[in-house]
N, C-alpha and C. Protein backbone atom coordinates (compact mmCIF):
# COMPACT_ATOMS: atom_id res chain seq x y z
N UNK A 1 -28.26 -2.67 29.31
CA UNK A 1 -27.66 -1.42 29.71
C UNK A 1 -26.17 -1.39 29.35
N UNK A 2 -25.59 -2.72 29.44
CA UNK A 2 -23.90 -2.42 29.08
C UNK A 2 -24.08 -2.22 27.76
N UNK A 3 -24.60 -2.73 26.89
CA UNK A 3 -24.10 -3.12 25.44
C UNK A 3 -24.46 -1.36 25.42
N UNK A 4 -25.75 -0.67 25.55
CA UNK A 4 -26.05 0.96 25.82
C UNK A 4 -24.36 1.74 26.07
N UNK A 5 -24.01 1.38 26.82
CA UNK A 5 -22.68 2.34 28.00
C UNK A 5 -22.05 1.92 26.77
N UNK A 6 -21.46 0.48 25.84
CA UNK A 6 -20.46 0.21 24.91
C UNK A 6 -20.52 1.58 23.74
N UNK A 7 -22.01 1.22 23.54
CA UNK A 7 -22.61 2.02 21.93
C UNK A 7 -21.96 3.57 21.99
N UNK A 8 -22.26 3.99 23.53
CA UNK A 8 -21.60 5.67 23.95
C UNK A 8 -20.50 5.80 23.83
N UNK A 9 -19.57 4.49 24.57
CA UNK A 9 -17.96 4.58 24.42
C UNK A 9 -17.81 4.68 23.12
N UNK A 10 -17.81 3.74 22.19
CA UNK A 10 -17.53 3.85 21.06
C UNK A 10 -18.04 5.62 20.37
N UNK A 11 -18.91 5.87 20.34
CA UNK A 11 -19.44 7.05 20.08
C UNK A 11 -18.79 8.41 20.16
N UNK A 12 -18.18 8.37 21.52
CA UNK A 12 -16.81 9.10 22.00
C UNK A 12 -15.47 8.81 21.14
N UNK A 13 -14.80 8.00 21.03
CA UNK A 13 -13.91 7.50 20.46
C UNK A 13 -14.18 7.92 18.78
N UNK A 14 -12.71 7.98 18.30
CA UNK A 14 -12.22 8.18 16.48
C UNK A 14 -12.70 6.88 16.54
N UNK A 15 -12.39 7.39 14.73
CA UNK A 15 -11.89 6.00 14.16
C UNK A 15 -10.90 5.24 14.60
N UNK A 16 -9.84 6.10 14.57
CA UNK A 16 -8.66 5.18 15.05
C UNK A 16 -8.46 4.75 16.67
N UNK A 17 -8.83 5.42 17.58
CA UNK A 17 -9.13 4.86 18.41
C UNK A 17 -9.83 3.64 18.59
N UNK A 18 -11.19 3.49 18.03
CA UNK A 18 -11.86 2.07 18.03
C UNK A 18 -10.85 0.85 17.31
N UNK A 19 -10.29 1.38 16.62
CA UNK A 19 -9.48 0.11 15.56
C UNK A 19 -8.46 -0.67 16.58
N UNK A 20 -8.11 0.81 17.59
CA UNK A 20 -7.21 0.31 18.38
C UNK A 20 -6.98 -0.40 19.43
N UNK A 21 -8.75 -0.41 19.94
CA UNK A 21 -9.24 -0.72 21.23
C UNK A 21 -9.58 -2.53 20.58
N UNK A 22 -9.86 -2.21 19.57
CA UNK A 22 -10.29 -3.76 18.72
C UNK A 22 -9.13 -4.43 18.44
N UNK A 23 -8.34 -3.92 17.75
CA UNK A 23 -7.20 -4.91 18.08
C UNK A 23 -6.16 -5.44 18.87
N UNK A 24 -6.02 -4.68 20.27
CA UNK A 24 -5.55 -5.17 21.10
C UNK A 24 -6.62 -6.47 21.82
N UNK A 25 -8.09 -6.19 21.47
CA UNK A 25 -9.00 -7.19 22.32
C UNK A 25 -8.76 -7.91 21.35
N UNK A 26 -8.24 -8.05 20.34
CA UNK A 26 -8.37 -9.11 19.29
C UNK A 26 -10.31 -9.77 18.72
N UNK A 27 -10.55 -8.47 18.67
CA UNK A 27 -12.16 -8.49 18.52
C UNK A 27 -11.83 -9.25 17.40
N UNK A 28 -12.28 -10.36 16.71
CA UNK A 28 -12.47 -11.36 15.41
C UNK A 28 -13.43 -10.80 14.26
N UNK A 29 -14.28 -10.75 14.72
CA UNK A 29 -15.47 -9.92 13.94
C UNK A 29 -15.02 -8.65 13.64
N UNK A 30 -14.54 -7.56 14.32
CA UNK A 30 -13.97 -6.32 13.77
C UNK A 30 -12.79 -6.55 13.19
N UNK A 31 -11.40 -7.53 13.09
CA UNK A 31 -10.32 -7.62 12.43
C UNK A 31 -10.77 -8.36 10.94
N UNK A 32 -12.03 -9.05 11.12
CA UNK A 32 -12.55 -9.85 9.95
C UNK A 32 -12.96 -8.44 9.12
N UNK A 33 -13.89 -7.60 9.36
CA UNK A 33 -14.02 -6.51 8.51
C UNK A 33 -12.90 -5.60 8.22
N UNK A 34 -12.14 -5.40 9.01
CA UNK A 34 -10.58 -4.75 8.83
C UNK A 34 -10.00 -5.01 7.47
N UNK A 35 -10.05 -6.22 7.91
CA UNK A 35 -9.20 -7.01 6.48
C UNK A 35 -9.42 -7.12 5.64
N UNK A 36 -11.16 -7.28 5.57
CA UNK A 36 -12.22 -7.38 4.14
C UNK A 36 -12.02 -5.67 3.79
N UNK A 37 -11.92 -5.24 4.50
CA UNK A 37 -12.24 -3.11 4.17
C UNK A 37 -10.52 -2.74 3.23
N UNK A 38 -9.45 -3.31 3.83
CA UNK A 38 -8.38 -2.84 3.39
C UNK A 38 -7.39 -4.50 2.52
N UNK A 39 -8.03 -5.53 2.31
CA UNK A 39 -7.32 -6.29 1.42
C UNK A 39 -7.14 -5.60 0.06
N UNK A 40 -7.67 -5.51 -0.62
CA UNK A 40 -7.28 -5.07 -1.80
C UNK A 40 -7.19 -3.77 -2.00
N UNK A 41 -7.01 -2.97 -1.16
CA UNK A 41 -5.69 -1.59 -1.05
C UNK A 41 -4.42 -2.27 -0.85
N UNK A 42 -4.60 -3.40 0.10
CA UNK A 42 -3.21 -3.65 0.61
C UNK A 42 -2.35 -4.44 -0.78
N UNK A 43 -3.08 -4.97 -0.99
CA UNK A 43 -2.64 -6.24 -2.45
C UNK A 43 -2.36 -5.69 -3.60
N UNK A 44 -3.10 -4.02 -3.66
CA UNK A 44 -3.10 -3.10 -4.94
C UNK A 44 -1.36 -2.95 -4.70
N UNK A 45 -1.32 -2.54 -3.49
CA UNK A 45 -0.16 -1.67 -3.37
C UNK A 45 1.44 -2.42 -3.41
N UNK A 46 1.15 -3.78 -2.91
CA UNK A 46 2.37 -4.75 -2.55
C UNK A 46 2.33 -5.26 -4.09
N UNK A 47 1.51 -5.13 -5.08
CA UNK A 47 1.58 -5.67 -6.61
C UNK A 47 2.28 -4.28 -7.32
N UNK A 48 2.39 -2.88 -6.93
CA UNK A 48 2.77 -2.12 -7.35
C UNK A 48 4.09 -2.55 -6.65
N UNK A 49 4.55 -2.36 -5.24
CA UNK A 49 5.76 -2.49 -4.94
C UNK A 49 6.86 -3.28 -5.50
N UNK A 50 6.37 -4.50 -5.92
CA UNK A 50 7.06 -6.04 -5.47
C UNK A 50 6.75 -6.67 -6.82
N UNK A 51 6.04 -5.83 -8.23
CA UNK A 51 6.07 -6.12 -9.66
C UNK A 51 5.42 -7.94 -9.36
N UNK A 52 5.28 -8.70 -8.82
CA UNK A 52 5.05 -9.88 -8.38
C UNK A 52 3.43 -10.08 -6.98
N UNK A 53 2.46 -10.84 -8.57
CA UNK A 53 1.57 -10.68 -7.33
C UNK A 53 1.56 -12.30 -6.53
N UNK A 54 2.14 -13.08 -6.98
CA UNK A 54 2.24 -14.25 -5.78
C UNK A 54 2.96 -14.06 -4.86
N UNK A 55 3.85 -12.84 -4.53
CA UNK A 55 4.43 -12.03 -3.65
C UNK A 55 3.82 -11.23 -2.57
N UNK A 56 2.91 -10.51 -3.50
CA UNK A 56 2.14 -9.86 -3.13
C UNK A 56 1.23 -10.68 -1.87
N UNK A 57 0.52 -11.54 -2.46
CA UNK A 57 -0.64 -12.25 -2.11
C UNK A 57 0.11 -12.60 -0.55
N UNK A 58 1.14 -13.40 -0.54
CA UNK A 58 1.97 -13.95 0.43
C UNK A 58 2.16 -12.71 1.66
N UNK A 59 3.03 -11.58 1.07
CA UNK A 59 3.39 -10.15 1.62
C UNK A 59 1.80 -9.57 2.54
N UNK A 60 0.75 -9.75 2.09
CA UNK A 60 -0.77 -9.02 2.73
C UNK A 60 -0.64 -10.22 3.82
N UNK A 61 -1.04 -11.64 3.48
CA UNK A 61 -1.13 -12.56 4.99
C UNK A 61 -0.09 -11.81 5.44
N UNK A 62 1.47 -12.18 5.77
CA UNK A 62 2.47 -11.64 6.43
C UNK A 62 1.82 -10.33 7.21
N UNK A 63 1.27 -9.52 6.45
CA UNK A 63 1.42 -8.01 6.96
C UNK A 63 0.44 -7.93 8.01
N UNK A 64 -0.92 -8.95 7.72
CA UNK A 64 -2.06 -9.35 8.85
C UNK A 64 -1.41 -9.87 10.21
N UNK A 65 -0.66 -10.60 10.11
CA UNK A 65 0.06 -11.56 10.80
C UNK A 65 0.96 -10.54 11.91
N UNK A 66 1.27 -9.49 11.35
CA UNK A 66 2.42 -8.79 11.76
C UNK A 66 1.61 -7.58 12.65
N UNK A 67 0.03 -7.50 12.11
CA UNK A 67 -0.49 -5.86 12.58
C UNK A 67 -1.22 -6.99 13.77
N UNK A 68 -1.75 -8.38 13.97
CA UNK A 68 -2.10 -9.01 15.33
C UNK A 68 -0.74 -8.73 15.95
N UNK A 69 0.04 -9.27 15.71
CA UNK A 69 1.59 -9.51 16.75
C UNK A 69 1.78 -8.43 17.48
N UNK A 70 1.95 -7.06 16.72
CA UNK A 70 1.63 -5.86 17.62
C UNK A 70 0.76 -4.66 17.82
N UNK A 71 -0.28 -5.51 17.62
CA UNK A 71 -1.89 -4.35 17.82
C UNK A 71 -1.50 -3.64 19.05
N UNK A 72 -0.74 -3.95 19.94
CA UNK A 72 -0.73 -3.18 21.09
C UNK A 72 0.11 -1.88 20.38
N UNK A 73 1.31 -1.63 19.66
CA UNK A 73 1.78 -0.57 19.39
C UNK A 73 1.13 0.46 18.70
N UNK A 74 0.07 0.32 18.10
CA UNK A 74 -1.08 0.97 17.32
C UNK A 74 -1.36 1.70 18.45
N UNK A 75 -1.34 2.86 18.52
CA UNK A 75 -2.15 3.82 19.61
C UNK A 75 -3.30 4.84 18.78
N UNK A 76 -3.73 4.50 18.41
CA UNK A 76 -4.96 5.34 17.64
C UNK A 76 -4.77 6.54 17.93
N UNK A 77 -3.68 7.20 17.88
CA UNK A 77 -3.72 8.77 17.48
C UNK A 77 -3.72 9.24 16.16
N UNK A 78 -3.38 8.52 15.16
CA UNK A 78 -3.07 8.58 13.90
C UNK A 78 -3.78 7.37 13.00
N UNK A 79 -3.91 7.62 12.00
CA UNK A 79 -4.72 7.29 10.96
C UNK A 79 -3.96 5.28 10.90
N UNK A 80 -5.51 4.54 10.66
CA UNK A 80 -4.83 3.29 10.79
C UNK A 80 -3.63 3.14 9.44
N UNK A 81 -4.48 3.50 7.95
CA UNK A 81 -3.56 3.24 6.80
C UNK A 81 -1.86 3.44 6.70
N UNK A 82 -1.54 4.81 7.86
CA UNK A 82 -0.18 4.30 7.21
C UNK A 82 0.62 3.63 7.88
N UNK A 83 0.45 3.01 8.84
CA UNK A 83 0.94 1.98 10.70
C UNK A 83 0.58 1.25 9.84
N UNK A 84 -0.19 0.74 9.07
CA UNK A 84 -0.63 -0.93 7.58
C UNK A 84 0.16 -0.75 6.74
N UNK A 85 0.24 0.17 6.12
CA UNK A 85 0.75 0.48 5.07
C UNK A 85 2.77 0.18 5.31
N UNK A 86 3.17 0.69 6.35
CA UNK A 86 4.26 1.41 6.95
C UNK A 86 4.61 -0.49 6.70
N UNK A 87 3.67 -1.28 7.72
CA UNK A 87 4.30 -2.46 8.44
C UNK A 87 4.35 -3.44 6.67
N UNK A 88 3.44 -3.38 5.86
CA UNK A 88 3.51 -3.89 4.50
C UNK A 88 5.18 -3.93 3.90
N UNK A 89 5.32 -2.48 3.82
CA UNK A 89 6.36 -1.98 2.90
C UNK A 89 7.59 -2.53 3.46
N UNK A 90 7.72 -2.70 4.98
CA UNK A 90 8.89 -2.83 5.78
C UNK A 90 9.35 -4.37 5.23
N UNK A 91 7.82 -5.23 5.62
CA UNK A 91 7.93 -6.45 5.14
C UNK A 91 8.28 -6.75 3.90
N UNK A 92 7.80 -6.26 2.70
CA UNK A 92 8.61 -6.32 1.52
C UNK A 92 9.70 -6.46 1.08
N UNK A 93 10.20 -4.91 1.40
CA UNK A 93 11.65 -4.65 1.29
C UNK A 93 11.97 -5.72 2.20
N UNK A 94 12.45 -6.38 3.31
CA UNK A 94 12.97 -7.82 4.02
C UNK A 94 12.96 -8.75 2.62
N UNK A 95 11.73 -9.26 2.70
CA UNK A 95 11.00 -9.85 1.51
C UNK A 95 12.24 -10.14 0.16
N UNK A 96 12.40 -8.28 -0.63
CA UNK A 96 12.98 -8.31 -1.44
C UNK A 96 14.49 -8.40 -0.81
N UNK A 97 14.79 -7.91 0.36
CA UNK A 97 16.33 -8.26 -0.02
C UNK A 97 16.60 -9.59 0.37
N UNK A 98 16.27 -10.46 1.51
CA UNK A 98 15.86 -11.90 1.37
C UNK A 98 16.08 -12.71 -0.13
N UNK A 99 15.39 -12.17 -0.77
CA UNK A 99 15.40 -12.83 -2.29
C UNK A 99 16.83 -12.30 -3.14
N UNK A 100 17.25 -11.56 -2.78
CA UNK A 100 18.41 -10.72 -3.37
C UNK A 100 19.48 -11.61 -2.94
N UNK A 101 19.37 -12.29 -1.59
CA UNK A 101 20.83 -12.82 -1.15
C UNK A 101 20.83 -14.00 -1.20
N UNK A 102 19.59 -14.57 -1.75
CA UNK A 102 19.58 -16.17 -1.89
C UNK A 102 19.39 -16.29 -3.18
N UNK A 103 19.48 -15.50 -4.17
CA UNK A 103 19.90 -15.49 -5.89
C UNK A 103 20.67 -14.75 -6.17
N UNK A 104 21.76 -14.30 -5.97
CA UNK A 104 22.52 -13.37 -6.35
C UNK A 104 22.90 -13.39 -7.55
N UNK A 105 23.06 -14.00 -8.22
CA UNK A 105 23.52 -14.31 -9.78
C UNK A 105 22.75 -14.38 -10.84
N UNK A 106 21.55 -14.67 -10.17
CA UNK A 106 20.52 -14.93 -11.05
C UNK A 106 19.46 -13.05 -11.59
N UNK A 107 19.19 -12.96 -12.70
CA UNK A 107 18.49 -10.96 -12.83
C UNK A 107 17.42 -11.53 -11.98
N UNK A 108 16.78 -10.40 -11.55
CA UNK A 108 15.68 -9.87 -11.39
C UNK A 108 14.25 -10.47 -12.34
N UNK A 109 13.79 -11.19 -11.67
CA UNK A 109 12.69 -11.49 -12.48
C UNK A 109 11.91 -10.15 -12.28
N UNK A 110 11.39 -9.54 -13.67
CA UNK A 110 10.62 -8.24 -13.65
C UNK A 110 9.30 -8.62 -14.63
N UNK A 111 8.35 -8.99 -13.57
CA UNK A 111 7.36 -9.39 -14.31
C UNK A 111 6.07 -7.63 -14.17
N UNK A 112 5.80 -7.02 -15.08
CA UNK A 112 5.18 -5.83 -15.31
C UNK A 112 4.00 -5.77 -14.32
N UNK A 113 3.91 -4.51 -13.37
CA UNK A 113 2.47 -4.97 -12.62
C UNK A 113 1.40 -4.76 -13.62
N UNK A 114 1.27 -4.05 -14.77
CA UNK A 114 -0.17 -4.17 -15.08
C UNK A 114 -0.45 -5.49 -15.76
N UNK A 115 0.32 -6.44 -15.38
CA UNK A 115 -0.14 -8.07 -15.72
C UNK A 115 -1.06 -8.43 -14.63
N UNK A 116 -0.72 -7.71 -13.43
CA UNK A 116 -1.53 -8.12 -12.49
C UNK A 116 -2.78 -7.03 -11.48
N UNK A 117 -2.40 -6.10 -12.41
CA UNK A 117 -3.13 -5.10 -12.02
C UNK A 117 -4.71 -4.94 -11.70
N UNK A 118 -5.41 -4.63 -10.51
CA UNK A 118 -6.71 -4.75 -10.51
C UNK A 118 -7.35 -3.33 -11.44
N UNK A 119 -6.32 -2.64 -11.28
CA UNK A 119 -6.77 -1.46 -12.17
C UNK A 119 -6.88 -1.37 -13.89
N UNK A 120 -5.90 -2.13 -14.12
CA UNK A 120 -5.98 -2.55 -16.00
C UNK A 120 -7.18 -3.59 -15.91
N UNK A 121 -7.34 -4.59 -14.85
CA UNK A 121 -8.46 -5.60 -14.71
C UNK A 121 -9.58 -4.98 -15.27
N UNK A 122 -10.06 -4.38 -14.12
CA UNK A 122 -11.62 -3.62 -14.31
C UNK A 122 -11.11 -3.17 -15.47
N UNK A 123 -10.71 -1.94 -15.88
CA UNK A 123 -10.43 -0.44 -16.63
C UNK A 123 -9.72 -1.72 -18.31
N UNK A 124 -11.23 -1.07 -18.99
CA UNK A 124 -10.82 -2.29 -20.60
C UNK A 124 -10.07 -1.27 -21.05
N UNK A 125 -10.10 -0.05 -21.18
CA UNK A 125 -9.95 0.68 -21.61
C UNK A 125 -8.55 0.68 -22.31
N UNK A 126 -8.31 1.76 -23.52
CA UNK A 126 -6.69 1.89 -24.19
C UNK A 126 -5.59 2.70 -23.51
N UNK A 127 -6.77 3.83 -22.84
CA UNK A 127 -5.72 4.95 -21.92
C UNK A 127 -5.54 4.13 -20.81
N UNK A 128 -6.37 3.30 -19.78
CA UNK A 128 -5.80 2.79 -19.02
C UNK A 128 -4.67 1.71 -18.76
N UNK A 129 -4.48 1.34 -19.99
CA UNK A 129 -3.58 0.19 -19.92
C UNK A 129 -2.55 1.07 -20.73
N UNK A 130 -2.37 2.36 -21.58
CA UNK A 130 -1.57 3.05 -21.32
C UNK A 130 -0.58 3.77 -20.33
N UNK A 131 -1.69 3.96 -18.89
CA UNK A 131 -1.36 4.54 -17.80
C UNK A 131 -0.75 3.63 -17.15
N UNK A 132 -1.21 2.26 -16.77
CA UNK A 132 -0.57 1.42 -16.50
C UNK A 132 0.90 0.93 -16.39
N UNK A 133 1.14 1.19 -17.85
CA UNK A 133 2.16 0.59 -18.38
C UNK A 133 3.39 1.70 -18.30
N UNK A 134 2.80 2.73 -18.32
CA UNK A 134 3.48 3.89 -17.71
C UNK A 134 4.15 4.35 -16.32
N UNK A 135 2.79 3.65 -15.83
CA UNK A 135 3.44 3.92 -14.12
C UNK A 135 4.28 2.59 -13.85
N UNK A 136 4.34 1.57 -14.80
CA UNK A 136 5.19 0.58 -14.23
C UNK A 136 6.46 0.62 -14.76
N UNK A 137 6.60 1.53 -16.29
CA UNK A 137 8.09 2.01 -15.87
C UNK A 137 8.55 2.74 -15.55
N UNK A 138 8.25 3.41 -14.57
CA UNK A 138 8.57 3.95 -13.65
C UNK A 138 9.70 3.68 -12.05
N UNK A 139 10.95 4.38 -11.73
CA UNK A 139 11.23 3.80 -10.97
C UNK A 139 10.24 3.31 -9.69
N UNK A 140 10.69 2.54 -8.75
CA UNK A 140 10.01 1.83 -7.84
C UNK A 140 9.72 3.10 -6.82
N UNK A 141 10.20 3.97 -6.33
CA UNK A 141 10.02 4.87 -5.24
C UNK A 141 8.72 6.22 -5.83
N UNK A 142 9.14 6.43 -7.16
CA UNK A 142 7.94 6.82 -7.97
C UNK A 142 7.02 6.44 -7.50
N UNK A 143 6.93 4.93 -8.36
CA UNK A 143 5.57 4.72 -8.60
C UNK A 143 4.80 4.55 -6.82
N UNK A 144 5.71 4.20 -6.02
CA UNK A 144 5.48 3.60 -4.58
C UNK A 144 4.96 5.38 -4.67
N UNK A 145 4.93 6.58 -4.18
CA UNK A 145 4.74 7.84 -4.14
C UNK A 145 3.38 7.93 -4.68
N UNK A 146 3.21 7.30 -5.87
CA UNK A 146 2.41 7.60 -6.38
C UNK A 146 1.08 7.16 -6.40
N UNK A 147 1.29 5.82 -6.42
CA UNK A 147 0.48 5.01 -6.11
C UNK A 147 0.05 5.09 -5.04
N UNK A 148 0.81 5.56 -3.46
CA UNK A 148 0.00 6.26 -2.14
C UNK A 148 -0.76 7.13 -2.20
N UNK A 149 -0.22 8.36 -2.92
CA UNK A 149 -1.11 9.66 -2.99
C UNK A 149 -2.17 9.64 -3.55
N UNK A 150 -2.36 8.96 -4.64
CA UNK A 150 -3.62 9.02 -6.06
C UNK A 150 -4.19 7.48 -5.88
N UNK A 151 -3.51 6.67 -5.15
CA UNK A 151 -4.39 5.20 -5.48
C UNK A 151 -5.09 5.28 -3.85
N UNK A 152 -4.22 5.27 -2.84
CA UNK A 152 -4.32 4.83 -1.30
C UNK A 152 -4.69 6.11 -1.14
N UNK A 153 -4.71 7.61 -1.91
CA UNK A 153 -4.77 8.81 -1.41
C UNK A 153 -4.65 8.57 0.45
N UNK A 154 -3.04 8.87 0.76
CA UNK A 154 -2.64 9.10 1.94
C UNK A 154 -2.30 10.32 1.73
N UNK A 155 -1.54 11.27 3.02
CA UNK A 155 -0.99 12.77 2.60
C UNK A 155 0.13 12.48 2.94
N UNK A 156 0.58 13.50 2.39
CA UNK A 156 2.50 13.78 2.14
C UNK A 156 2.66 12.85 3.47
N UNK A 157 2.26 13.64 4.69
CA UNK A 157 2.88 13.45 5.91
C UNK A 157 2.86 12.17 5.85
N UNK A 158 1.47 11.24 5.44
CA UNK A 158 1.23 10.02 5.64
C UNK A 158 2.36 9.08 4.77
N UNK A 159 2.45 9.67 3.50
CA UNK A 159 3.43 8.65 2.94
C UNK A 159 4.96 8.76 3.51
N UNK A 160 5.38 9.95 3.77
CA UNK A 160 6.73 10.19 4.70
C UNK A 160 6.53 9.08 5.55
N UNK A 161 5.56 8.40 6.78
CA UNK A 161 5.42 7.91 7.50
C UNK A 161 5.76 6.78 7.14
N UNK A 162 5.22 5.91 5.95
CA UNK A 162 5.13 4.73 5.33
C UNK A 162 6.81 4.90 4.65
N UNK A 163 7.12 5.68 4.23
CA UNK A 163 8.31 5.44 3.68
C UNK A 163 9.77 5.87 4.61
N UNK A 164 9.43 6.19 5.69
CA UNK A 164 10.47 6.71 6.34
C UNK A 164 10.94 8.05 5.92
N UNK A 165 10.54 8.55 4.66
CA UNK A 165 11.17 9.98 4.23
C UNK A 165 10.88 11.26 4.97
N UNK A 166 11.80 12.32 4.89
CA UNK A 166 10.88 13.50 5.05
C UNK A 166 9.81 13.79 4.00
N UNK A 167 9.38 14.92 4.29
CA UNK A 167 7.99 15.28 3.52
C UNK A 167 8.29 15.71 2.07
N UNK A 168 9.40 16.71 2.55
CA UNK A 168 9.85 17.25 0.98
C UNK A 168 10.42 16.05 0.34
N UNK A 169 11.42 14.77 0.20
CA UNK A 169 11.38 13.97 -0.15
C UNK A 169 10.19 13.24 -1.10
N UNK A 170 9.36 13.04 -0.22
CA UNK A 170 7.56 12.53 -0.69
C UNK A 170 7.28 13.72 -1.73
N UNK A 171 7.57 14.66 -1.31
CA UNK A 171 6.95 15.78 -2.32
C UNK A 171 7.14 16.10 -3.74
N UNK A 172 8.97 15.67 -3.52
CA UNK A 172 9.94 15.80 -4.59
C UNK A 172 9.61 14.40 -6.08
N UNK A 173 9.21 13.29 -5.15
CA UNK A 173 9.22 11.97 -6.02
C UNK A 173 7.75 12.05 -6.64
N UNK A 174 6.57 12.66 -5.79
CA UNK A 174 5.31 12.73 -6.46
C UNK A 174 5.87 14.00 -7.60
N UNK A 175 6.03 14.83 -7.41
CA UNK A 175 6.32 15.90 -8.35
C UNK A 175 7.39 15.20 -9.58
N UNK A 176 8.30 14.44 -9.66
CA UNK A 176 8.71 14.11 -10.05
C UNK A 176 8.67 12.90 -11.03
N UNK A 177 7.82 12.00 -10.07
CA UNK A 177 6.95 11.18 -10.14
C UNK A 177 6.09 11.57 -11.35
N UNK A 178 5.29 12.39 -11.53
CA UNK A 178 3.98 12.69 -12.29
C UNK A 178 4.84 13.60 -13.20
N UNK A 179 5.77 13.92 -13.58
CA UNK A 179 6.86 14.76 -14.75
C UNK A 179 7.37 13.40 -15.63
N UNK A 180 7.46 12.23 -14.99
CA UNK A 180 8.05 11.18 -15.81
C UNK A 180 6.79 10.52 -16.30
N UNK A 181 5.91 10.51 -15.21
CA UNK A 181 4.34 9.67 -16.37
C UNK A 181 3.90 10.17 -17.66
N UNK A 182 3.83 11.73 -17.06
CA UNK A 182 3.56 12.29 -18.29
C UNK A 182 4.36 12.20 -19.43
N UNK A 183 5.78 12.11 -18.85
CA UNK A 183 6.61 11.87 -20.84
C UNK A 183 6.24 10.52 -21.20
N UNK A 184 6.22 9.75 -20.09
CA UNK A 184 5.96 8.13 -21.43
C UNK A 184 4.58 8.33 -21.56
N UNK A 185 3.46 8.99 -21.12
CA UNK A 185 2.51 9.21 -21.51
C UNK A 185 2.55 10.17 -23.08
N UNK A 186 2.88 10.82 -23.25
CA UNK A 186 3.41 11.57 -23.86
C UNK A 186 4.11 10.93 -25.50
N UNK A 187 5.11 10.03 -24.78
CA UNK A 187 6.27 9.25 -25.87
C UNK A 187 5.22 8.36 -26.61
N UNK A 188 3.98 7.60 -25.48
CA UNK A 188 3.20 6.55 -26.22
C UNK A 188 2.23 7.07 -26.86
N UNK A 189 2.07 8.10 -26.92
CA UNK A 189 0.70 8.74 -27.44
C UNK A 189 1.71 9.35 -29.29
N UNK A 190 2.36 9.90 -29.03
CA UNK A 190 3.71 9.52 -30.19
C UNK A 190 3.73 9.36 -31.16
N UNK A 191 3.86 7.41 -29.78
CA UNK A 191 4.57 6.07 -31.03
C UNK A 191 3.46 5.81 -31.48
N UNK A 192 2.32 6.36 -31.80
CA UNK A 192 1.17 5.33 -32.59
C UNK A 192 1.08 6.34 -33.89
């Protein structure tokens, strides 16, 4: 009869509500599928951010690490992805300026994400490793815009959330965003 009364509660409850009720119980079995459901969104996205996927790889544990520590602030009114997403990016940027003040002299190692891309991976293709190579030169707030809306498809509001911006901000860099793909899309189609 309880496990019955559970099946209803849950039944009642969002999505995000259940995520929320699970991770404050620190349910194991539901944070184990959590993680399996959103690792490689999360890893897509910290390899777009952070041009570096042994960064990356490091940055997703961290970000697991960080959404147990305060499952209690998660209130399931709102969508889990961008409270993941939000706590990822925060960690990064630390991440990157961390690395900024303990090399100062030394450039920027800029290693290209579609070296590590799961999307050039799968995708053999010529246009995709065109697109690729496109969205990675791209500035970083770009491609971060972009890569939310069309890869993570979050909404405006959602990426404002993750990025701290207002909306028109988010609005301005996707619009902007997708005006600069298209010229090196454009420039490479060209140069051949």
């Amino acid at each position: 009869m309880a496990a019955a009364l559970m099946a209803f509660a849950d039944a009642l409850e969002s999505e995000p509500q259940v995520i929320a009720r699970c991770l404050r119980r620190r349910d194991a079995v539901f944070i184990d599928r959590l993680v399996e459901q959103y690792h490689y969104r999360l890893l897509r996205y910290l390899v777009y951010l952070t041009a570096r996927r042994e960064q990356a790889e490091d940055l997703v544990q961290d970000t697991w690490m960080r959404v147990l520590e305060r499952a209690a602030q998660y209130d399931g009114r709102s969508r889990f992805e961008p409270w993941l997403f939000s706590i990822a990016r925060n960690l990064a940027i630390d991440e990157m300026r961390r690395r900024q003040r303990m090399e100062p002299d030394e450039p920027a190692e800029r290693v290209a994400p579609e070296t590590y891309s799961p999307f050039v991976a799968a995708a053999k293709s010529e246009d995709a490793a065109r697109i690729a190579a496109a969205l990675a030169a791209l500035e970083a707030f770009y491609r971060e815009a972009l890569v939310l809306r069309f890869q993570e498809e979050l909404s405006l509001d959602e990426i404002a959330q993750v990025t701290h911006s207002p909306v028109s901000t988010v609005a301005s860099r996707i619009h902007r965003g997708l005006a600069q793909l298209r010229a090196h899309l454009e420039g490479s189609k060209d140069a051949k």
